[in-house]
PDB file of N, CA and C in Angstrom:
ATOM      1  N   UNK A   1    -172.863  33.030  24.596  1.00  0.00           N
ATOM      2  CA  UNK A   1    -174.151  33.340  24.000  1.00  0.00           C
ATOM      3  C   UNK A   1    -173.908  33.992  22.643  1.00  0.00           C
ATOM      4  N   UNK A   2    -174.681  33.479  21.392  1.00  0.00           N
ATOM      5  CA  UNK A   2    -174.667  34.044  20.436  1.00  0.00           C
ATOM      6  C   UNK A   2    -175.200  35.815  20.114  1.00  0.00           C
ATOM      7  N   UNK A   3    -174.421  35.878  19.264  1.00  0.00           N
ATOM      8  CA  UNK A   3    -175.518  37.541  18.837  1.00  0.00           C
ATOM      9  C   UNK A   3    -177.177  37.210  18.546  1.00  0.00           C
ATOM     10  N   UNK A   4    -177.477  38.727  19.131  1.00  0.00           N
ATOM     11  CA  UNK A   4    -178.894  39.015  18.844  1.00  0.00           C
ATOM     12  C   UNK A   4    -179.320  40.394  18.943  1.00  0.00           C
ATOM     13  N   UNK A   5    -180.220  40.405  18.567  1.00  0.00           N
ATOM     14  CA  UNK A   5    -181.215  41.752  18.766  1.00  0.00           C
ATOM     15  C   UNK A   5    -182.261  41.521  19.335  1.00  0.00           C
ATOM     16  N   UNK A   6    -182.890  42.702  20.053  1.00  0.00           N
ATOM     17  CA  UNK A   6    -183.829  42.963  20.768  1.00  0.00           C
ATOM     18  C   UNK A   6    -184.942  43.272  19.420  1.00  0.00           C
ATOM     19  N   UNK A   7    -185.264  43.325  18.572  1.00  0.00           N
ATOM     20  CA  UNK A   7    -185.825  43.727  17.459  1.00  0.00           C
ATOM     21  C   UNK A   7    -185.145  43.049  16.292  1.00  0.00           C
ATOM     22  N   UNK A   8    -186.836  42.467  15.932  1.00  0.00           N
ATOM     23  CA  UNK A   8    -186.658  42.322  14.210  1.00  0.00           C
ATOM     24  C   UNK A   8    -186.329  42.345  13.325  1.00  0.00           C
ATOM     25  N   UNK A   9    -185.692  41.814  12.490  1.00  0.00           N
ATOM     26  CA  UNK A   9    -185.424  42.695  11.176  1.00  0.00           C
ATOM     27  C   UNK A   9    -186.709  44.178  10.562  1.00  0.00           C
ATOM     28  N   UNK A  10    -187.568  43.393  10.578  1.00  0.00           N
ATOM     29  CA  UNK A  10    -188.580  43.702  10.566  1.00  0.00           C
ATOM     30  C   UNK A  10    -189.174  44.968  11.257  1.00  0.00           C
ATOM     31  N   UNK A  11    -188.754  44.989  12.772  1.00  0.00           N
ATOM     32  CA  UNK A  11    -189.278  46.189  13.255  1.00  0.00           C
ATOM     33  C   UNK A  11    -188.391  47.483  13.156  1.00  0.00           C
ATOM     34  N   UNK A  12    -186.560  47.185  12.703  1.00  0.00           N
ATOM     35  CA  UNK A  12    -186.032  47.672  12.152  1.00  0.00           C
ATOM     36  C   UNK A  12    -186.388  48.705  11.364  1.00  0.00           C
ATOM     37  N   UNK A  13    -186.447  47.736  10.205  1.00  0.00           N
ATOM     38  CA  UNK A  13    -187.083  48.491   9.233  1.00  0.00           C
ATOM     39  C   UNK A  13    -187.876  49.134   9.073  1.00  0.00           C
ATOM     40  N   UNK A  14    -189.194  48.995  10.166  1.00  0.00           N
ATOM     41  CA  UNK A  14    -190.355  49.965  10.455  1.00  0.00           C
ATOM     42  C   UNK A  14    -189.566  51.485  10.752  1.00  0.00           C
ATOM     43  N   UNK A  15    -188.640  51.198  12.164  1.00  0.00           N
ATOM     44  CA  UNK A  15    -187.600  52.368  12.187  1.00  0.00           C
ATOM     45  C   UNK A  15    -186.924  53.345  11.451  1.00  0.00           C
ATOM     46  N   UNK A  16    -186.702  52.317  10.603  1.00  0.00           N
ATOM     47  CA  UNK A  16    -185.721  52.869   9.369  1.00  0.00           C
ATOM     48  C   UNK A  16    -186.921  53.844   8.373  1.00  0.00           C
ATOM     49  N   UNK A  17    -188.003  53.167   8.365  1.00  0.00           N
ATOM     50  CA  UNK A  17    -188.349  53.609   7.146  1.00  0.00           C
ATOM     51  C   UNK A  17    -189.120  55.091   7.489  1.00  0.00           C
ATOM     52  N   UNK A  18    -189.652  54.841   9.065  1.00  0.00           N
ATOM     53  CA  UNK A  18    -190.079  55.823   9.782  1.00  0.00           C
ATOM     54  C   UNK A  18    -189.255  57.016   9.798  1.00  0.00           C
ATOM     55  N   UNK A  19    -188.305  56.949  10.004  1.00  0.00           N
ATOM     56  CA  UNK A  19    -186.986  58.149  10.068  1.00  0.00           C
ATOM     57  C   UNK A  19    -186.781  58.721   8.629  1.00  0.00           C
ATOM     58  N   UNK A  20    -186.161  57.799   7.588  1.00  0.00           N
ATOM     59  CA  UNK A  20    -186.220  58.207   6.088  1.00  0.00           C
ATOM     60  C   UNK A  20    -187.483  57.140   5.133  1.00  0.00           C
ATOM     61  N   UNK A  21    -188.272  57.896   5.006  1.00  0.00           N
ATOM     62  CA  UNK A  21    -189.607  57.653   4.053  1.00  0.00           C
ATOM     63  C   UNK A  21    -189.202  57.773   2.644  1.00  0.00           C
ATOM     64  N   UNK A  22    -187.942  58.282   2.333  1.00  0.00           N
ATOM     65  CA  UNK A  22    -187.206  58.523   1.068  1.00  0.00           C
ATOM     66  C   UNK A  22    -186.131  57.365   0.306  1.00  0.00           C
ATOM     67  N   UNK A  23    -185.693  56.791   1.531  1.00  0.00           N
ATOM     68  CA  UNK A  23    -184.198  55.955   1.410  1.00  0.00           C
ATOM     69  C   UNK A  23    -184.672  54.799   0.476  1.00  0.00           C
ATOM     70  N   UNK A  24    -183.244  54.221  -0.142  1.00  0.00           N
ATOM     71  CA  UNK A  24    -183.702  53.239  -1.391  1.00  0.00           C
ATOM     72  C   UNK A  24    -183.214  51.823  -0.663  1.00  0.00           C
ATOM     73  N   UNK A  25    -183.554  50.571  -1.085  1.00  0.00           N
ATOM     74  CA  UNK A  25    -183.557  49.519  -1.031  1.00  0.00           C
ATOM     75  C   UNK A  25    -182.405  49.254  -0.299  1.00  0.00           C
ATOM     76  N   UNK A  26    -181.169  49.859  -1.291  1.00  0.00           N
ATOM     77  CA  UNK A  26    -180.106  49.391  -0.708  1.00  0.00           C
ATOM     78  C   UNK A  26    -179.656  50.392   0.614  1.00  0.00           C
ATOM     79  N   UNK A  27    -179.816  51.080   0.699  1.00  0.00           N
ATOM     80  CA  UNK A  27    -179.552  52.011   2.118  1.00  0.00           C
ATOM     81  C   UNK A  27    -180.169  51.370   3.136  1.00  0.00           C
ATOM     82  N   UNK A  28    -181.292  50.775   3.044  1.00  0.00           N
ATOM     83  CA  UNK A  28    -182.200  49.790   3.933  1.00  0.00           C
ATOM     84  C   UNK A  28    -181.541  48.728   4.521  1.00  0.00           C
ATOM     85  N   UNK A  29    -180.928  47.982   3.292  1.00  0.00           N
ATOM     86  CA  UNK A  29    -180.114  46.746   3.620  1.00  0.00           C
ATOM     87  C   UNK A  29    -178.575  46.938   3.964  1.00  0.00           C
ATOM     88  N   UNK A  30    -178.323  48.003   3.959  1.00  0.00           N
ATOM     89  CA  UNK A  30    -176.920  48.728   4.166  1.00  0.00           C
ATOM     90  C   UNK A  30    -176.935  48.469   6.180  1.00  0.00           C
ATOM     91  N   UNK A  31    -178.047  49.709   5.998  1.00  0.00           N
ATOM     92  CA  UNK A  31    -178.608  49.604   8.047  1.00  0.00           C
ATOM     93  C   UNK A  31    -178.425  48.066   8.290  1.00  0.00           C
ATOM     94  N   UNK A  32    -179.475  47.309   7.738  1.00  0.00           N
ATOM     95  CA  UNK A  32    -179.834  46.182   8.533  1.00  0.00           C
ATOM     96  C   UNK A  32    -178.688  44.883   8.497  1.00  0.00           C
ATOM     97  N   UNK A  33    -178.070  45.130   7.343  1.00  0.00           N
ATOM     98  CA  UNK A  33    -176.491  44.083   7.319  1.00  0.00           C
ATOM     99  C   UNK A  33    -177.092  42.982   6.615  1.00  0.00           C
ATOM    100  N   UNK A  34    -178.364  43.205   5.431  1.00  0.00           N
ATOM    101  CA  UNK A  34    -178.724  42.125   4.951  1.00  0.00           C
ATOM    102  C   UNK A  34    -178.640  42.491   3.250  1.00  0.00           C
ATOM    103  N   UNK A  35    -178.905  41.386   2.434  1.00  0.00           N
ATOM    104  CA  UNK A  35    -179.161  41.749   0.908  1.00  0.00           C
ATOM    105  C   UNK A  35    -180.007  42.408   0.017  1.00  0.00           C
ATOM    106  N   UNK A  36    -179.868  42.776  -0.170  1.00  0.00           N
ATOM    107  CA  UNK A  36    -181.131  44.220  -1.494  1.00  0.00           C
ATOM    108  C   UNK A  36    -182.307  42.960  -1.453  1.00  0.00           C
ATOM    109  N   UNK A  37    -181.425  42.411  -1.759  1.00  0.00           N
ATOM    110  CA  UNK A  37    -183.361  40.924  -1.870  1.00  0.00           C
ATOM    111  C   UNK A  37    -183.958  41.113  -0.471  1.00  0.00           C
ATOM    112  N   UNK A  38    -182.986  40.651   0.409  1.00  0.00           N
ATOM    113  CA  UNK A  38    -183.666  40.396   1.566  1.00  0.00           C
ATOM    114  C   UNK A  38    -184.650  41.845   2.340  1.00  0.00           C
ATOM    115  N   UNK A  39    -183.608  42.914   1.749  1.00  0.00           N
ATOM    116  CA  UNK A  39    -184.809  44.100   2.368  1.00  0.00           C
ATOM    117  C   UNK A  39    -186.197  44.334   1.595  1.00  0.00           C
ATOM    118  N   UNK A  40    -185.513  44.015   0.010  1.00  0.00           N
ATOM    119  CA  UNK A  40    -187.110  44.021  -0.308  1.00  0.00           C
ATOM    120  C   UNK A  40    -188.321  43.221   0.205  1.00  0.00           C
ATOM    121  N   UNK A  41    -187.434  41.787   0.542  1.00  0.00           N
ATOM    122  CA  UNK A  41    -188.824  41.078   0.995  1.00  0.00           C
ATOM    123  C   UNK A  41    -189.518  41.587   2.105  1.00  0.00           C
ATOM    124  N   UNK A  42    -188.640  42.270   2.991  1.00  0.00           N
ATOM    125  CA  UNK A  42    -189.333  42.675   4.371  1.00  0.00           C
ATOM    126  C   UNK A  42    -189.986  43.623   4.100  1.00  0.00           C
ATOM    127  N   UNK A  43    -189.553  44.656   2.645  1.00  0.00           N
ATOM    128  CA  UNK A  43    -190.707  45.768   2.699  1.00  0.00           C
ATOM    129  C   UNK A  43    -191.377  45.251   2.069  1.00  0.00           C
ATOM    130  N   UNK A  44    -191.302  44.181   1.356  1.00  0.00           N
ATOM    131  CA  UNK A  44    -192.814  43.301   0.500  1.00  0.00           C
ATOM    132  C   UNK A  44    -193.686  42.789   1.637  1.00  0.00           C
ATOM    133  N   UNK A  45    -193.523  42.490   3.111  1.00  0.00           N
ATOM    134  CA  UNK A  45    -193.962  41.384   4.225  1.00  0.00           C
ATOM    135  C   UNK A  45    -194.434  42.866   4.739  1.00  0.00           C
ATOM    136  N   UNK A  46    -194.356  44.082   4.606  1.00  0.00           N
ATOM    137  CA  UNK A  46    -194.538  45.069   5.544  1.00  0.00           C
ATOM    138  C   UNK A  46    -195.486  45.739   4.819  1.00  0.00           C
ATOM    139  N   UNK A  47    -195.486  45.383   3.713  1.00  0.00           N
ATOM    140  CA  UNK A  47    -196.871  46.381   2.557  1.00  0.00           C
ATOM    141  C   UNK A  47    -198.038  45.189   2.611  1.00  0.00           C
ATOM    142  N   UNK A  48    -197.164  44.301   2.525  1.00  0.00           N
ATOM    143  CA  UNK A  48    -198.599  43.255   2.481  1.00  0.00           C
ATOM    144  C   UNK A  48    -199.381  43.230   3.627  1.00  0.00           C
ATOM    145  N   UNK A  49    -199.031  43.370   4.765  1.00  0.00           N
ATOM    146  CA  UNK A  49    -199.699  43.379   6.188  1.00  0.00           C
ATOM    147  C   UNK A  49    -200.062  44.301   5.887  1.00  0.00           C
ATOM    148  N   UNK A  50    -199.633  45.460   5.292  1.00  0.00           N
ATOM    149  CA  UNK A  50    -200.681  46.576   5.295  1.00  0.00           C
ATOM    150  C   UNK A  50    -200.194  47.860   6.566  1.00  0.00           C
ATOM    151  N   UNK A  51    -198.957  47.721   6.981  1.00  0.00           N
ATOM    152  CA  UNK A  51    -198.521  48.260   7.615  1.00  0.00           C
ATOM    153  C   UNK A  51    -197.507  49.469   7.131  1.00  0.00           C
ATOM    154  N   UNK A  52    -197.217  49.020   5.563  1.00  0.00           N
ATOM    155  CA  UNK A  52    -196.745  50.160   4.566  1.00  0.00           C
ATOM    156  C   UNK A  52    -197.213  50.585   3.640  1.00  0.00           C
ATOM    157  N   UNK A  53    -197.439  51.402   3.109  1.00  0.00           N
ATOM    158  CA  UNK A  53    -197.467  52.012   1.802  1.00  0.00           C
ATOM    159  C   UNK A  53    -196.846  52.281   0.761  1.00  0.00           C
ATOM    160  N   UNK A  54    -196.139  51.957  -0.224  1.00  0.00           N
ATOM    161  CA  UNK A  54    -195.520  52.275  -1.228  1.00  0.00           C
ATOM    162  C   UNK A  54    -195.841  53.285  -2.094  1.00  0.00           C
ATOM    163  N   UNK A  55    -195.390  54.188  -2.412  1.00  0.00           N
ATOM    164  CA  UNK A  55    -195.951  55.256  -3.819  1.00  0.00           C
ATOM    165  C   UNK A  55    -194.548  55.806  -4.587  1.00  0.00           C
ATOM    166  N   UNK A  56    -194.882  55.548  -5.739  1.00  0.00           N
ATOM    167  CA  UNK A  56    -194.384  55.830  -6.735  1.00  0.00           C
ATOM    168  C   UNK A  56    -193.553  57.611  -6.284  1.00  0.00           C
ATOM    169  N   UNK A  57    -192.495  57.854  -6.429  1.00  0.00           N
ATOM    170  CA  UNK A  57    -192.300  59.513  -6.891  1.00  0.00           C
ATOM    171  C   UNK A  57    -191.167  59.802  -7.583  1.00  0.00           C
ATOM    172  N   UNK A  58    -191.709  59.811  -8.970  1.00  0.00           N
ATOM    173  CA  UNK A  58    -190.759  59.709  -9.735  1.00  0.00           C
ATOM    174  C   UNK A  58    -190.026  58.287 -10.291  1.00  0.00           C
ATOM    175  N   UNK A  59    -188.559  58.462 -10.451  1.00  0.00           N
ATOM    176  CA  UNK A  59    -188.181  57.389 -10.358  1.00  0.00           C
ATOM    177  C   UNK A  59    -187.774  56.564  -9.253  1.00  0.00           C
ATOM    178  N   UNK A  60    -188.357  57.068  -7.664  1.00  0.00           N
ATOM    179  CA  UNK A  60    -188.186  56.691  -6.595  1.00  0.00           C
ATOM    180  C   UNK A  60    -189.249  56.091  -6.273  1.00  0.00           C
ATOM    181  N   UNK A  61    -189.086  55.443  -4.519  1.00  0.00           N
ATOM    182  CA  UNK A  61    -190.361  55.243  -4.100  1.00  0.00           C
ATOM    183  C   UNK A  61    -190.141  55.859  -2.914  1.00  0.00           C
ATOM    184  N   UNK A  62    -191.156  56.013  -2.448  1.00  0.00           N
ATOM    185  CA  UNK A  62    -191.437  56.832  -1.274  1.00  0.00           C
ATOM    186  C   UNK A  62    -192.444  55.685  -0.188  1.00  0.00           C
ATOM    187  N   UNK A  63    -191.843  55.531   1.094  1.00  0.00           N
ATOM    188  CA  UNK A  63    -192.767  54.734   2.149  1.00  0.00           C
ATOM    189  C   UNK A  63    -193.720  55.454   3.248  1.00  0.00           C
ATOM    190  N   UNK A  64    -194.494  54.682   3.375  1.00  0.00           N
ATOM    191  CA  UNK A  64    -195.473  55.681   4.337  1.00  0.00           C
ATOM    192  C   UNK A  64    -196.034  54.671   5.240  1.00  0.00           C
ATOM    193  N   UNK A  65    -195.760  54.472   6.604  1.00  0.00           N
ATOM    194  CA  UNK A  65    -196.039  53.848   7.606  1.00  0.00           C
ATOM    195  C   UNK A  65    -197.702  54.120   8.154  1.00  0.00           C
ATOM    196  N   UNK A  66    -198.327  53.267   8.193  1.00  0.00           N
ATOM    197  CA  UNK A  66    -199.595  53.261   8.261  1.00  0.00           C
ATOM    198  C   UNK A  66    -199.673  53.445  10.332  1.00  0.00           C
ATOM    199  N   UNK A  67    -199.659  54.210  10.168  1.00  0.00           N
ATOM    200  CA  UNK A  67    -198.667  54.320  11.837  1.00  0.00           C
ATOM    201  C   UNK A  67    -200.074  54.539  13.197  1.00  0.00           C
ATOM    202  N   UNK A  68    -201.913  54.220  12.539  1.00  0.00           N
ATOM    203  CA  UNK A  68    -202.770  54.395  12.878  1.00  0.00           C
ATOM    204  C   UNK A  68    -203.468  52.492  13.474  1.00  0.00           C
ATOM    205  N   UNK A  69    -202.594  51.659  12.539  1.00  0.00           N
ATOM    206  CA  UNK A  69    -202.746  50.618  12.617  1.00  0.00           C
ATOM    207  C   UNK A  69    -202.374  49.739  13.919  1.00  0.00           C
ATOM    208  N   UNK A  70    -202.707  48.808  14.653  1.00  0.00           N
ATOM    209  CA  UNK A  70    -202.950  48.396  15.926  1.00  0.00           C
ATOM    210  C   UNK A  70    -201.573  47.010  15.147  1.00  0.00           C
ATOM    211  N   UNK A  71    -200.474  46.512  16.756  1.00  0.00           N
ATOM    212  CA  UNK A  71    -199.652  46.140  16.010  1.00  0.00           C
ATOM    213  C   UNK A  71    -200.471  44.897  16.407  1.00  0.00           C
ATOM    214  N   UNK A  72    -199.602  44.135  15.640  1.00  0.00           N
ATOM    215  CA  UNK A  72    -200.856  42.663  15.614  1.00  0.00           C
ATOM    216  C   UNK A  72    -199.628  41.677  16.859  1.00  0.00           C
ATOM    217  N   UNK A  73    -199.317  42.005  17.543  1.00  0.00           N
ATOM    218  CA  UNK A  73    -198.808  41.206  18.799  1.00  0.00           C
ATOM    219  C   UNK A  73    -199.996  41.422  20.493  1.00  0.00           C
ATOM    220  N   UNK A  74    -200.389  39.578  20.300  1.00  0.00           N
ATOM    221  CA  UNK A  74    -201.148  39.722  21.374  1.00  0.00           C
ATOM    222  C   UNK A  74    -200.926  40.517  22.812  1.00  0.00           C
ATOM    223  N   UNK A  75    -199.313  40.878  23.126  1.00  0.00           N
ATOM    224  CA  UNK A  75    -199.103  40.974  24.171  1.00  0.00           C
ATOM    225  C   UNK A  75    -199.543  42.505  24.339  1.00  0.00           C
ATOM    226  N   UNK A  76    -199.130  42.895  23.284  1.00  0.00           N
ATOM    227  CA  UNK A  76    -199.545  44.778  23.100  1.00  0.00           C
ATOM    228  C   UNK A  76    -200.600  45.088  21.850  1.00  0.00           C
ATOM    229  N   UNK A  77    -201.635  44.304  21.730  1.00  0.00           N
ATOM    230  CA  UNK A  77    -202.505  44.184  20.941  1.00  0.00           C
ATOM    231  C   UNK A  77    -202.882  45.695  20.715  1.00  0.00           C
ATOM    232  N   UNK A  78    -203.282  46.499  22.035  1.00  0.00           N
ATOM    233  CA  UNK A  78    -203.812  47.932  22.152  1.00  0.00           C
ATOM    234  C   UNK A  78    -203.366  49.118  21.616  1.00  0.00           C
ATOM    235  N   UNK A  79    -202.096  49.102  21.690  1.00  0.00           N
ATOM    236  CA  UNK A  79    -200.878  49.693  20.988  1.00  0.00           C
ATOM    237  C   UNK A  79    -200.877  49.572  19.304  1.00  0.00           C
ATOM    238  N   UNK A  80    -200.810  51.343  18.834  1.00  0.00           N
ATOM    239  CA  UNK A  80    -201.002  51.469  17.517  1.00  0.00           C
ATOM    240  C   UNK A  80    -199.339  51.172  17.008  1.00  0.00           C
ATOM    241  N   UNK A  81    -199.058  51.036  15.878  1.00  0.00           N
ATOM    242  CA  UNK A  81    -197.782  51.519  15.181  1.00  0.00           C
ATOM    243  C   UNK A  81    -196.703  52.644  15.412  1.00  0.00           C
ATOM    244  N   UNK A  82    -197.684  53.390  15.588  1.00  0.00           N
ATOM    245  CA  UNK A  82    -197.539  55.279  15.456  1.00  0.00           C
ATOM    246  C   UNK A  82    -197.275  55.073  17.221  1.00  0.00           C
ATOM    247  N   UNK A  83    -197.858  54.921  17.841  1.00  0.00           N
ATOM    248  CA  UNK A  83    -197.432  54.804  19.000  1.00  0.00           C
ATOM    249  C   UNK A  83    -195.934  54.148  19.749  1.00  0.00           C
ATOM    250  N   UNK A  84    -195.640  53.155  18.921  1.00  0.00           N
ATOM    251  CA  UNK A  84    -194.855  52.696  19.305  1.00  0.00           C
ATOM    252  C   UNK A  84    -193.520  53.146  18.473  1.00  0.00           C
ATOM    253  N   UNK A  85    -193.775  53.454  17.483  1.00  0.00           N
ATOM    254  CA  UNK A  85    -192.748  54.747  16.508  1.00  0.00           C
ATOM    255  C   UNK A  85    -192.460  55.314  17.442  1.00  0.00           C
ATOM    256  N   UNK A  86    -193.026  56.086  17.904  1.00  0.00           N
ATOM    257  CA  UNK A  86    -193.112  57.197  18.384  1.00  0.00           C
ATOM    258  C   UNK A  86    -192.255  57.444  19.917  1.00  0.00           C
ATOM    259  N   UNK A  87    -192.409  55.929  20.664  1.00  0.00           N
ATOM    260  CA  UNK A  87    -191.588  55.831  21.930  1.00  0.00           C
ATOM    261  C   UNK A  87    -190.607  55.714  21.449  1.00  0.00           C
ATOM    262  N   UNK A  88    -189.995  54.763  20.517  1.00  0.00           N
ATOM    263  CA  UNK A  88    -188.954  54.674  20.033  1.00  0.00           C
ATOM    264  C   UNK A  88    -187.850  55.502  19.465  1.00  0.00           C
ATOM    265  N   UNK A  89    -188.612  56.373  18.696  1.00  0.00           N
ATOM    266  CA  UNK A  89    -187.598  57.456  17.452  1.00  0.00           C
ATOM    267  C   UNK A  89    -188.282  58.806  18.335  1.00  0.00           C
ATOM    268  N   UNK A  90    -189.121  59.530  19.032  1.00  0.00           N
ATOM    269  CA  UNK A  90    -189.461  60.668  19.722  1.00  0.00           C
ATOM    270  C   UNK A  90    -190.373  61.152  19.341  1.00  0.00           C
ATOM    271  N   UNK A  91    -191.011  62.488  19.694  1.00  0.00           N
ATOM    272  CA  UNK A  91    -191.975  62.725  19.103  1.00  0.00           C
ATOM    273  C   UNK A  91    -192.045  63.855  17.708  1.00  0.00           C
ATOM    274  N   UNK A  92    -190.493  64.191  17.259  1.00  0.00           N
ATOM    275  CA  UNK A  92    -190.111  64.737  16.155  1.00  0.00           C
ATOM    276  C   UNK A  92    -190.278  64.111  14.908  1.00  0.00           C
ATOM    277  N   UNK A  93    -190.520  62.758  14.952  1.00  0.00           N
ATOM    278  CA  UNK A  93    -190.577  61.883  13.633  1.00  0.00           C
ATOM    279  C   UNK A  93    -192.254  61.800  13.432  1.00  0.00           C
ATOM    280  N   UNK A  94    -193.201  62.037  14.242  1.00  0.00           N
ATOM    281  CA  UNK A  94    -194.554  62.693  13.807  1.00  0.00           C
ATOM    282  C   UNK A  94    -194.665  64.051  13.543  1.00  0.00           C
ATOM    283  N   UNK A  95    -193.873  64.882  14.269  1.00  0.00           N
ATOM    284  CA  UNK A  95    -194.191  66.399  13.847  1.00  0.00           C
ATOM    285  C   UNK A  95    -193.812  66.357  12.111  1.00  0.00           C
ATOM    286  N   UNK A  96    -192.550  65.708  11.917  1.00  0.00           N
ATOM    287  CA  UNK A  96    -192.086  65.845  10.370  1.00  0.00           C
ATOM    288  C   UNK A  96    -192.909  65.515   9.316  1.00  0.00           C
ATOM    289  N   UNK A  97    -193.215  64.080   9.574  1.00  0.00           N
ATOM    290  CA  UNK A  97    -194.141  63.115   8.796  1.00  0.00           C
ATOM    291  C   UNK A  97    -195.837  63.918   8.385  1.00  0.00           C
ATOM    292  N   UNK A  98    -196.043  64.871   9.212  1.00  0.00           N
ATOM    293  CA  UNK A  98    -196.958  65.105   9.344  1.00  0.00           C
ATOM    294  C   UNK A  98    -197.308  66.808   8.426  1.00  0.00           C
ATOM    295  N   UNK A  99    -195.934  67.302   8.078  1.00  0.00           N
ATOM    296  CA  UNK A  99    -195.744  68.525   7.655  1.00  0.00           C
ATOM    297  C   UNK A  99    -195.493  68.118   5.896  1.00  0.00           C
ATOM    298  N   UNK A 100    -194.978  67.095   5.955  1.00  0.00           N
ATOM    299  CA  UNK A 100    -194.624  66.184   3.961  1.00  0.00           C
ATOM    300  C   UNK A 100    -195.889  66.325   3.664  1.00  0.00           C
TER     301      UNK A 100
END
């Protein structure tokens, strides 16, 4: 059987970005074992759904997980973002997020 993951590139990166809201492009694609292009596109596929936020700070950017948003998979339709962050990474990565 070939390699795989249980997760996305994509939901990865939700992870990733959830944990450091600070980290740059390439630290992104460093984690995920893919190219500076390729992470941007996923945080381009992840702002466009509307599931990220981008903001300017400085000469950085800063991400902000819209973590109120319902994930768009029929099977767990009910289930917010933030919720499922939240099983995943604990409930320390809302106390933090929430104090920035």
């Amino acid at each position: 059987m070939g390699e795989w993951s249980f997760f996305t590139n994509h939901a990865r990166a939700m992870l990733f970005i959830a944990n450091q809201p600070d980290a740059r492009l390439r630290d992104l694609a460093g984690v995920l074992g893919v190219t500076e292009r390729t992470a941007y596109g996923i945080v381009a596929d992840l702002t466009e759904a509307g599931y990220v936020v981008k903001e300017r700070d400085g000469t950085r950017n800063r991400y902000h997980i819209q973590d109120q948003l319902p994930l768009g998979d029929a099977l767990i339709r009910e289930r917010t973002i933030g919720e499922v962050l939240d099983l995943l990474l604990g409930t320390k990565r809302r106390l933090r997020s929430r104090r920035r």
